[in-house]
Protein backbone atom coordinates (compact mmCIF):
# COMPACT_ATOMS: atom_id res chain seq x y z
CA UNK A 1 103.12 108.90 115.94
CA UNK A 2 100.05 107.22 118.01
CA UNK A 3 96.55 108.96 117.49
CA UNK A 4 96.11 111.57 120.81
CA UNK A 5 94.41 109.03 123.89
CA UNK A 6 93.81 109.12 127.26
CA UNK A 7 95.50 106.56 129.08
CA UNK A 8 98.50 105.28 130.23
CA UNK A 9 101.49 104.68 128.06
CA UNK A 10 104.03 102.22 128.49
CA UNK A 11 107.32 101.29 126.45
CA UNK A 12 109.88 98.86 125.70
CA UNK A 13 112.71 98.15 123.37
CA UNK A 14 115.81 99.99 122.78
CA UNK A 15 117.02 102.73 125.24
CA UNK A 16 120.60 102.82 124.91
CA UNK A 17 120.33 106.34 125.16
CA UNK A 18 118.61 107.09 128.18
CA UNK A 19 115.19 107.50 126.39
CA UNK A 20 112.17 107.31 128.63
CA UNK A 21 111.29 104.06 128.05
CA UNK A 22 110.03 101.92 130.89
CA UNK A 23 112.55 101.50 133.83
CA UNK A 24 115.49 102.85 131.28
CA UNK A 25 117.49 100.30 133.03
CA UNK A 26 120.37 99.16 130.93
CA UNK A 27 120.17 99.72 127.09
CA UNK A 28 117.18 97.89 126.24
CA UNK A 29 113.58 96.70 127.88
CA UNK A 30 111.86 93.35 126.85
CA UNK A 31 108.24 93.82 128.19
CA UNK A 32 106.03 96.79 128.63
CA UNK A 33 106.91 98.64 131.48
CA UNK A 34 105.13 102.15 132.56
CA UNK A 35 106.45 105.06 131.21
CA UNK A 36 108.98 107.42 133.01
CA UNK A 37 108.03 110.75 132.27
CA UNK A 38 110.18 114.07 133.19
CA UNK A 39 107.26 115.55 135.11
CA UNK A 40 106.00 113.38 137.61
CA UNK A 41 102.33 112.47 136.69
CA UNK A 42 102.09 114.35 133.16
CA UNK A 43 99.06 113.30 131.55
CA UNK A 44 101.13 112.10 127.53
CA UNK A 45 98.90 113.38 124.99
CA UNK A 46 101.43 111.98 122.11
CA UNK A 47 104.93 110.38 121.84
CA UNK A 48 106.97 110.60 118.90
CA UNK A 49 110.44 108.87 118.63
CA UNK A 50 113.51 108.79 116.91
CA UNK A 51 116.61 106.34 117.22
CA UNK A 52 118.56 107.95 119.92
CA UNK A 53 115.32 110.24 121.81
CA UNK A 54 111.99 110.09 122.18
CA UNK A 55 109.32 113.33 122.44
CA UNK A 56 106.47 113.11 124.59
CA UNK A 57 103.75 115.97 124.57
CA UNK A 58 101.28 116.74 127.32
CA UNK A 59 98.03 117.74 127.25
CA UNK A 60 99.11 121.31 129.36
CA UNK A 61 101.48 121.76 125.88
CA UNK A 62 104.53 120.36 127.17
CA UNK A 63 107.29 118.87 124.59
CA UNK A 64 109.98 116.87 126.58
CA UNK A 65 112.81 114.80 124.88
CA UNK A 66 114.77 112.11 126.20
CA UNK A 67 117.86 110.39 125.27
CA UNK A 68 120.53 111.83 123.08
CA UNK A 69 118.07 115.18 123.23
CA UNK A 70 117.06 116.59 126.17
CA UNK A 71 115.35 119.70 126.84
CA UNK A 72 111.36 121.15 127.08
CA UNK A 73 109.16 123.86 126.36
CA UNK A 74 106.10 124.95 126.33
CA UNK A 75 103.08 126.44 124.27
CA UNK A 76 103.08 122.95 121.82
CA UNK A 77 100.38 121.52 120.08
CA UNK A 78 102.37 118.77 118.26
CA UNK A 79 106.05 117.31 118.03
CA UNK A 80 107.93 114.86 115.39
CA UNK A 81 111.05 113.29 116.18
CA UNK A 82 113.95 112.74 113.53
CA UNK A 83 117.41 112.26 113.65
CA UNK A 84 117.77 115.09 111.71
CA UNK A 85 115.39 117.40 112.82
CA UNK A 86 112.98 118.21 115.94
CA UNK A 87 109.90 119.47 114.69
CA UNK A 88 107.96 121.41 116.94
CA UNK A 89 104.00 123.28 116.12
CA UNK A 90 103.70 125.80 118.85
CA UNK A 91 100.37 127.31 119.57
CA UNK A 92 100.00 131.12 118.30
CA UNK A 93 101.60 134.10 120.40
CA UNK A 94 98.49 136.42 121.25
CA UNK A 95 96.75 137.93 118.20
CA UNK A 96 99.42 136.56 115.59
CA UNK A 97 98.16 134.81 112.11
CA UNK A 98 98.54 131.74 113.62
CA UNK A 99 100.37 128.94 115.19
CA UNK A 100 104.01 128.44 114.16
CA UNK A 101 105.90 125.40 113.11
CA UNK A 102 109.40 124.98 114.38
CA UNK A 103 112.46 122.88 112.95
CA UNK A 104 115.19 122.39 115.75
CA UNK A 105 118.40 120.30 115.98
CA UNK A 106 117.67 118.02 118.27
CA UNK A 107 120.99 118.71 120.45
CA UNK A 108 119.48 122.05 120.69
CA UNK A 109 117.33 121.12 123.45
CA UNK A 110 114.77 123.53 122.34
CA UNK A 111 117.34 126.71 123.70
CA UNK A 112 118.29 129.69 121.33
CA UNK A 113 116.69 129.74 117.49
CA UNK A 114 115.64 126.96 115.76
CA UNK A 115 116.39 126.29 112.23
CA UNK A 116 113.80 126.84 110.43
CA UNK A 117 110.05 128.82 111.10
CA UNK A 118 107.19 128.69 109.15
CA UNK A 119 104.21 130.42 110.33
CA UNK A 120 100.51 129.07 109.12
CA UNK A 121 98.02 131.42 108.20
CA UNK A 122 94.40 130.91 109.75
CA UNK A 123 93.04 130.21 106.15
CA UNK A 124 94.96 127.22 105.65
CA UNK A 125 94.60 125.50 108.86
CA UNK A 126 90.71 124.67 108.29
CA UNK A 127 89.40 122.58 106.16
CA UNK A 128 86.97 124.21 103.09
CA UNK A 129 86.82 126.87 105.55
CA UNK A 130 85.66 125.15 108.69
CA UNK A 131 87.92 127.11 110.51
CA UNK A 132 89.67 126.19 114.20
CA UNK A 133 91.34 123.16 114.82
CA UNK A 134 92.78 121.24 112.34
CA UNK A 135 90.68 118.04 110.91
CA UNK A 136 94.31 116.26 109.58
CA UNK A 137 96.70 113.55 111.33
CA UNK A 138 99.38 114.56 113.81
CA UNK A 139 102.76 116.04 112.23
CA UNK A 140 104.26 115.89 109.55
CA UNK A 141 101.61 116.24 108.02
CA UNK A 142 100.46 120.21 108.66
CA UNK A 143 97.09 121.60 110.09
CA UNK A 144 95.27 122.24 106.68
CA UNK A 145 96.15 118.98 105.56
CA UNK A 146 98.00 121.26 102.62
CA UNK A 147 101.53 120.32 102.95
CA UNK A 148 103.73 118.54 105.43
CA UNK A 149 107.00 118.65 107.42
CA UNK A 150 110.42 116.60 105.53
CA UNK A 151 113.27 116.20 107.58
CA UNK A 152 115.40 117.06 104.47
CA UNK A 153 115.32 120.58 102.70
CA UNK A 154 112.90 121.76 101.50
CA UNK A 155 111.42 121.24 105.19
CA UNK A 156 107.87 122.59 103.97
CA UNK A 157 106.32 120.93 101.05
CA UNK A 158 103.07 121.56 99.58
CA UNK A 159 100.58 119.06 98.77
CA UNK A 160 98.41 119.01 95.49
CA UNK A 161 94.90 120.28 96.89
CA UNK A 162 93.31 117.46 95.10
CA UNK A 163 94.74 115.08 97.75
CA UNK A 164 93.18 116.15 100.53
CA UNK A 165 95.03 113.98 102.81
CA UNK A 166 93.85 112.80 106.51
CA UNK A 167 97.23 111.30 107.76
CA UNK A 168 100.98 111.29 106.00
CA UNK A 169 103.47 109.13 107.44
CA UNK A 170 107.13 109.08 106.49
CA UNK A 171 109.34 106.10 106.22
CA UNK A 172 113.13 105.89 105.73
CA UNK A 173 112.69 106.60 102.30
CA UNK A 174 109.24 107.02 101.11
CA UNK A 175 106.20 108.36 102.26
CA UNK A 176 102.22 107.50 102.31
CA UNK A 177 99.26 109.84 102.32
CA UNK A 178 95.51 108.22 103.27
CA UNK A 179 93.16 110.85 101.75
CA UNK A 180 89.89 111.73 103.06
CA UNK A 181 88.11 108.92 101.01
CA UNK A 182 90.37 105.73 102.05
CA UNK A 183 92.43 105.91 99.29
CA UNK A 184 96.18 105.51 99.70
CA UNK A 185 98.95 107.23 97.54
CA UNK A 186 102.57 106.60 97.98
CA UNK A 187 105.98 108.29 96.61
CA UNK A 188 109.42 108.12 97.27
CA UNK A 189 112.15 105.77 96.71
CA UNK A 190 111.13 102.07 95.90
CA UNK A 191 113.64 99.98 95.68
CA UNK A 192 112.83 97.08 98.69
CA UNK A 193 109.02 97.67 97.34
CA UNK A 194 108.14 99.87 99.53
CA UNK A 195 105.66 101.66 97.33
CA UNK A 196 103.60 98.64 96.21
CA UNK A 197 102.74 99.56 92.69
CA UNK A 198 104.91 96.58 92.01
CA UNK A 199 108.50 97.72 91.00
CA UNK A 200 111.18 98.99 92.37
CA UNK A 201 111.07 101.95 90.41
CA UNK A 202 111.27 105.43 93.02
CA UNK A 203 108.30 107.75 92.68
CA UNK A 204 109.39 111.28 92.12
CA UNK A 205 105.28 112.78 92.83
CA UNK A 206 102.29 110.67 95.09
CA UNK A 207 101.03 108.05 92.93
CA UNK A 208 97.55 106.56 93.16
CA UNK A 209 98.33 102.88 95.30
CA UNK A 210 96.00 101.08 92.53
CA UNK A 211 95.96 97.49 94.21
CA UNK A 212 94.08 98.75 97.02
CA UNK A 213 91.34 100.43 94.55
CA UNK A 214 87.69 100.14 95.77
CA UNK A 215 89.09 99.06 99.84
CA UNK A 216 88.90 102.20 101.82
CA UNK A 217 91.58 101.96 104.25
CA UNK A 218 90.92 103.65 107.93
CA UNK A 219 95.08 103.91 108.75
CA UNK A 220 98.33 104.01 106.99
CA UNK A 221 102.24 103.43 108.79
CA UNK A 222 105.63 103.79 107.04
CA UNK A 223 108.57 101.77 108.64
CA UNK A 224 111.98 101.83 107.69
CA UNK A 225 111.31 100.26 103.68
CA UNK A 226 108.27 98.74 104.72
CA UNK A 227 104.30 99.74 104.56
CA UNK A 228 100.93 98.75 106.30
CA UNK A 229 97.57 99.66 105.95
CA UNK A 230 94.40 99.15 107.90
CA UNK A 231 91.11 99.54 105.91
CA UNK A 232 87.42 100.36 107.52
CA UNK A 233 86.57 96.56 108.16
CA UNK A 234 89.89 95.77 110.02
CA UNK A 235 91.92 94.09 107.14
CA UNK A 236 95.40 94.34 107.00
CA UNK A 237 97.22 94.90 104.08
CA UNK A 238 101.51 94.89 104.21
CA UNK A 239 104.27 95.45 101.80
CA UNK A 240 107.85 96.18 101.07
CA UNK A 241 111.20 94.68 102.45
CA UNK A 242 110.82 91.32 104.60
CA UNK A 243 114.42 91.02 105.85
CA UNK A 244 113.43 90.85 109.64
CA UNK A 245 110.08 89.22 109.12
CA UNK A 246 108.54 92.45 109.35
CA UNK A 247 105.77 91.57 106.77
CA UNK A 248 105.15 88.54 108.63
CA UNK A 249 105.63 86.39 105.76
CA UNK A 250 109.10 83.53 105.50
CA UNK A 251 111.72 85.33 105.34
CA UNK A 252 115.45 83.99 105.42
CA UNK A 253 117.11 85.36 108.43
CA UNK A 254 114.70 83.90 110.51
CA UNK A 255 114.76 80.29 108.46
CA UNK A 256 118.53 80.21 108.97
CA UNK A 257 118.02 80.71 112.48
CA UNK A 258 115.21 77.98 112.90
CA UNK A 259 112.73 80.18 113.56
CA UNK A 260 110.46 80.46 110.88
CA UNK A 261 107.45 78.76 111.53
CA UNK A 262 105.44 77.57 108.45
CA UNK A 263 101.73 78.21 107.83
CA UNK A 264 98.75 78.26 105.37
CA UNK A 265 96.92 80.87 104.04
CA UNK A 266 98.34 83.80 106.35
CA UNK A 267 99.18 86.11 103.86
CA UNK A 268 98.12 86.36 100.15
CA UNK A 269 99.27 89.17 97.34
CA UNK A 270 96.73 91.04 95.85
CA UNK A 271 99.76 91.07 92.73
CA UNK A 272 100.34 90.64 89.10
CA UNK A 273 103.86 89.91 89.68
CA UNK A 274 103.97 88.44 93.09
CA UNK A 275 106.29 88.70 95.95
CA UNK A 276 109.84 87.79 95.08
CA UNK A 277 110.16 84.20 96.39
CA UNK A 278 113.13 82.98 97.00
CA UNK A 279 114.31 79.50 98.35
CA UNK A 280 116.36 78.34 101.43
CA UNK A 281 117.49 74.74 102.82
CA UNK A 282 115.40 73.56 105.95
CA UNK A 283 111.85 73.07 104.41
CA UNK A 284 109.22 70.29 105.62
CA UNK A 285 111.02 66.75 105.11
CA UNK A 286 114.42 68.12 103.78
CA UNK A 287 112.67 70.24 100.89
CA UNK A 288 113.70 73.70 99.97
CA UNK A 289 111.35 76.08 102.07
CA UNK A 290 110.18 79.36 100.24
CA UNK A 291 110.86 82.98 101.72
CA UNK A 292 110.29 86.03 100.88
CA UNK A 293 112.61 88.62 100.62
CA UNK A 294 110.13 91.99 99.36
CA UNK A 295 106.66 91.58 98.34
CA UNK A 296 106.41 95.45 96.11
CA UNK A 297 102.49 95.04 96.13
CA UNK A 298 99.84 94.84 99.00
CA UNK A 299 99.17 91.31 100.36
CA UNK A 300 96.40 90.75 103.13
CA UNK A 301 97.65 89.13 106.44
CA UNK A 302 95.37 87.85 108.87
CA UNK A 303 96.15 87.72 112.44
CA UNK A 304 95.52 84.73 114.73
CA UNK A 305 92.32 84.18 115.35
CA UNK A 306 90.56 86.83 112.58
CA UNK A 307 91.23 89.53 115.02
CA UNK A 308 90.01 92.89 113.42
CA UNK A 309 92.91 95.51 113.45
CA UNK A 310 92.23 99.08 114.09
CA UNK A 311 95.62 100.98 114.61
CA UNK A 312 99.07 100.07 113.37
CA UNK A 313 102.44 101.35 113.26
CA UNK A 314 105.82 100.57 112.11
CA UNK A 315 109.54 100.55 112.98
CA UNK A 316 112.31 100.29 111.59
CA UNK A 317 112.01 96.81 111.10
CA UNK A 318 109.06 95.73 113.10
CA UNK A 319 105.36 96.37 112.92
CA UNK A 320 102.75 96.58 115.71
CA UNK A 321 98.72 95.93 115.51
CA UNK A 322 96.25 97.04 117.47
CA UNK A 323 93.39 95.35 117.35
CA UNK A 324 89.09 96.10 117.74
CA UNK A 325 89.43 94.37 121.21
CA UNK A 326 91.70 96.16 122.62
CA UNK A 327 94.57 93.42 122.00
CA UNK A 328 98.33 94.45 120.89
CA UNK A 329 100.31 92.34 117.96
CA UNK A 330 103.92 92.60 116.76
CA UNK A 331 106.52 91.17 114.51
CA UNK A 332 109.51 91.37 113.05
CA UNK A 333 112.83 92.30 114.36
CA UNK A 334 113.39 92.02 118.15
CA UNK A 335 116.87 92.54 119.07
CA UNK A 336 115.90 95.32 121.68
CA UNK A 337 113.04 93.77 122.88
CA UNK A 338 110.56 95.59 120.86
CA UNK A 339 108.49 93.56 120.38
CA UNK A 340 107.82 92.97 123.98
CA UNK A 341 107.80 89.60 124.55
CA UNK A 342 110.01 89.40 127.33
CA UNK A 343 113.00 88.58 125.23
CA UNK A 344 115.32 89.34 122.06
CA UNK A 345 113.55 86.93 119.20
CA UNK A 346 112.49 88.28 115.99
CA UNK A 347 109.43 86.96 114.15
CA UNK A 348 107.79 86.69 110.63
CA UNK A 349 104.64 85.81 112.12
CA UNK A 350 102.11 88.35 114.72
CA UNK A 351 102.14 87.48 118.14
CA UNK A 352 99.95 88.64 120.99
CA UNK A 353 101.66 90.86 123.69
CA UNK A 354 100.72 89.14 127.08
CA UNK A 355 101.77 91.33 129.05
CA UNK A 356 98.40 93.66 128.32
CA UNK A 357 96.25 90.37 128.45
CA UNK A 358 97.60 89.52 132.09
CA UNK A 359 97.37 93.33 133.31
CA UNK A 360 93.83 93.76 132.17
CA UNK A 361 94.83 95.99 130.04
CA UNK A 362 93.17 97.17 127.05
CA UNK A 363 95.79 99.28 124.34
CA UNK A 364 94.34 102.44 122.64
CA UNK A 365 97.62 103.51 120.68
CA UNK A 366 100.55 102.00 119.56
CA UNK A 367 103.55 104.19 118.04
CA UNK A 368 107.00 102.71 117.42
CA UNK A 369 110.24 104.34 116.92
CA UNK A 370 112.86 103.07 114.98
CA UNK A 371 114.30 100.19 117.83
CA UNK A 372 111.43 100.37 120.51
CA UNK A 373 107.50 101.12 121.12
CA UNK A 374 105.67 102.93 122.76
CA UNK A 375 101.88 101.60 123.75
CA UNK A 376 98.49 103.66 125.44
CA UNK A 377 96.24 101.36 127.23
CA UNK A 378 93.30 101.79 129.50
CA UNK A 379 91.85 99.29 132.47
CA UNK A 380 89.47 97.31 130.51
CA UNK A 381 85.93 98.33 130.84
CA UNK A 382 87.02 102.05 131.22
CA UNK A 383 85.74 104.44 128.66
């Protein structure tokens, strides 16, 4: 989910379900368009989206889904999108203990009882007893920064209070924590290297992400099997399954396609045991040309240029950069469009999205949903 900004948001990508994404026309968009929202002119604090609906929350505490889900209500602080589940934190009713976090079906469309309630006491939502709002990410990880939200039972799970997380993002099959002093831990199931502590081994409890040791990171993003991290100075650092490109290193759907384009010094492993390298026909002068099909520990990619990155987030199979300038980047798979540039292509390298440049547009926020993206951005020069 993108970081709460002021702005306007815009989407593209796959809307086969009606989601509000851009114009909604058809089943897909391939460039940014403006966002359709249900309420005409509702400032979007947040959107959070699944594969088949997408939840957008105002700043007057509105939750409205889209798509396969429909429905609203009001009195929210926060919303996470799942197939599985629609997790809602609602805001405290009068002088109770506190606010109250909500798991829904999503067909539900937020009518009758949800699933699953778990209210949070006042003690646990500040932080070594600062008190009022919470000083953690956006769901799932919970106000506190004590336990988070899973989309499989159990739906509450503690954290240890030693990791005194800052954000928690969940991927397909794993999940990352940043705690409060850069340091990444990951856990989960590891088998396209997802992880990066170099196997494919799963990880039943968070585990330390050594690799990264000593490089205080300022973001983390799950995607489908794949990770990304941003640390302080604007580095990016990527791991996990490459079958769409989606690490922007070779990969060999896009080679056998004639699309992989072949560069120098883009991407390097900080590993022991490397990436796993493989090699396909269609090299430089008839040559076998490397690819990569999972790289299970951290490598640093630079983006065109040496642009510093600032935000990122992942989807399914595609990742999107933000950058200190304002700029947006993505890569990966692009069969919806969501990559947004202005067609279906996938790619294993970043690219700039234009369409910002040309607008004089400057993006805040970038959060991706499984097939599409969603993007804040501000006129350039605007605070």
């Amino acid at each position: 989910m993108a970081e709460e900004r002021r702005g306007s948001w815009f989407g593209f990508g796959f809307c086969g379900f009606g989601q509000a994404l851009g114009s909604g026309r058809g089943r897909q968009v391939h460039s940014p368009e403006p966002l359709r929202t249900p309420g005409a002119g509702a400032d979007v604090r947040r959107v959070s989206a699944s594969w088949s609906y997408t939840a957008v929350v105002t700043r007057g505490g509105q939750v409205q889904l889209s798509g396969a889900a429909d429905g609203a209500a009001g009195g929210c602080r926060d919303a996470w999108a799942s197939e599985a589940l629609l997790v809602v934190l609602r805001a405290g009713r009068g002088l109770g203990p506190g606010p109250e976090l909500q798991a829904w079906a999503p067909g539900s469309a937020l009518r009758g009882e949800p699933l699953w309630t778990h209210t949070l006491v006042p003690e646990a939502e500040g932080a070594d007893g600062a008190g009022g709002e919470a000083q953690a990410g956006a769901l799932p990880l919970l106000p506190g920064a004590r336990a988070y939200v899973s989309p499989r039972p159990p739906f509450y799970r503690p954290l240890a209070p030693e990791l005194r997380a800052r954000r928690l993002e969940l991927g397909a099959e794993h999940a990352l924590l940043l705690d409060e002093a850069g340091q990444v831990f990951s856990w989960g199931q590891g088998r396209h290297g997802q992880l990066g502590h170099g196997t494919l081994e799963a990880e039943p409890e968070p585990r330390l992400l050594e690799a990264l040791q000593g490089l205080p990171m300022a973001e983390v993003a799950a995607g489908g099997w794949h990770s990304v991290c941003v640390s302080e100075t604007g580095d990016i650092y990527i791991w996990g399954w490459n079958e769409s490109g989606q690490l922007a290193l070779p990969t060999r759907s896009l080679s056998e396609d004639g699309k992989t384009v072949a560069r120098e010094g883009e991407a390097s492993g900080l590993n022991e045991g490397g990436p796993e390298v493989r090699r396909t026909a269609g090299g430089e002068e008839g040559a076998p040309a490397p690819f990569i099909a999972l790289q299970p520990f951290p490598a640093l990619l630079d983006l065109p240029g040496g642009a510093d990155a600032v935000k990122a987030s992942c989807g399914s199979r595609h990742t999107a950069v933000v950058t200190r300038t304002g700029e947006l980047y993505t890569w990966g798979w692009g069969k919806y469009g969501q990559l947004g540039h202005k067609g279906t292509t996938s790619l294993d390298r970043p690219r700039r999205v234009e369409y910002f440049v040309d607008k004089q547009l400057q993006v805040r926020a970038v959060s991706c949903g499984l097939w599409n993206t969603y993007v804040c951005a501000v006129e350039r020069g605007e605070s």
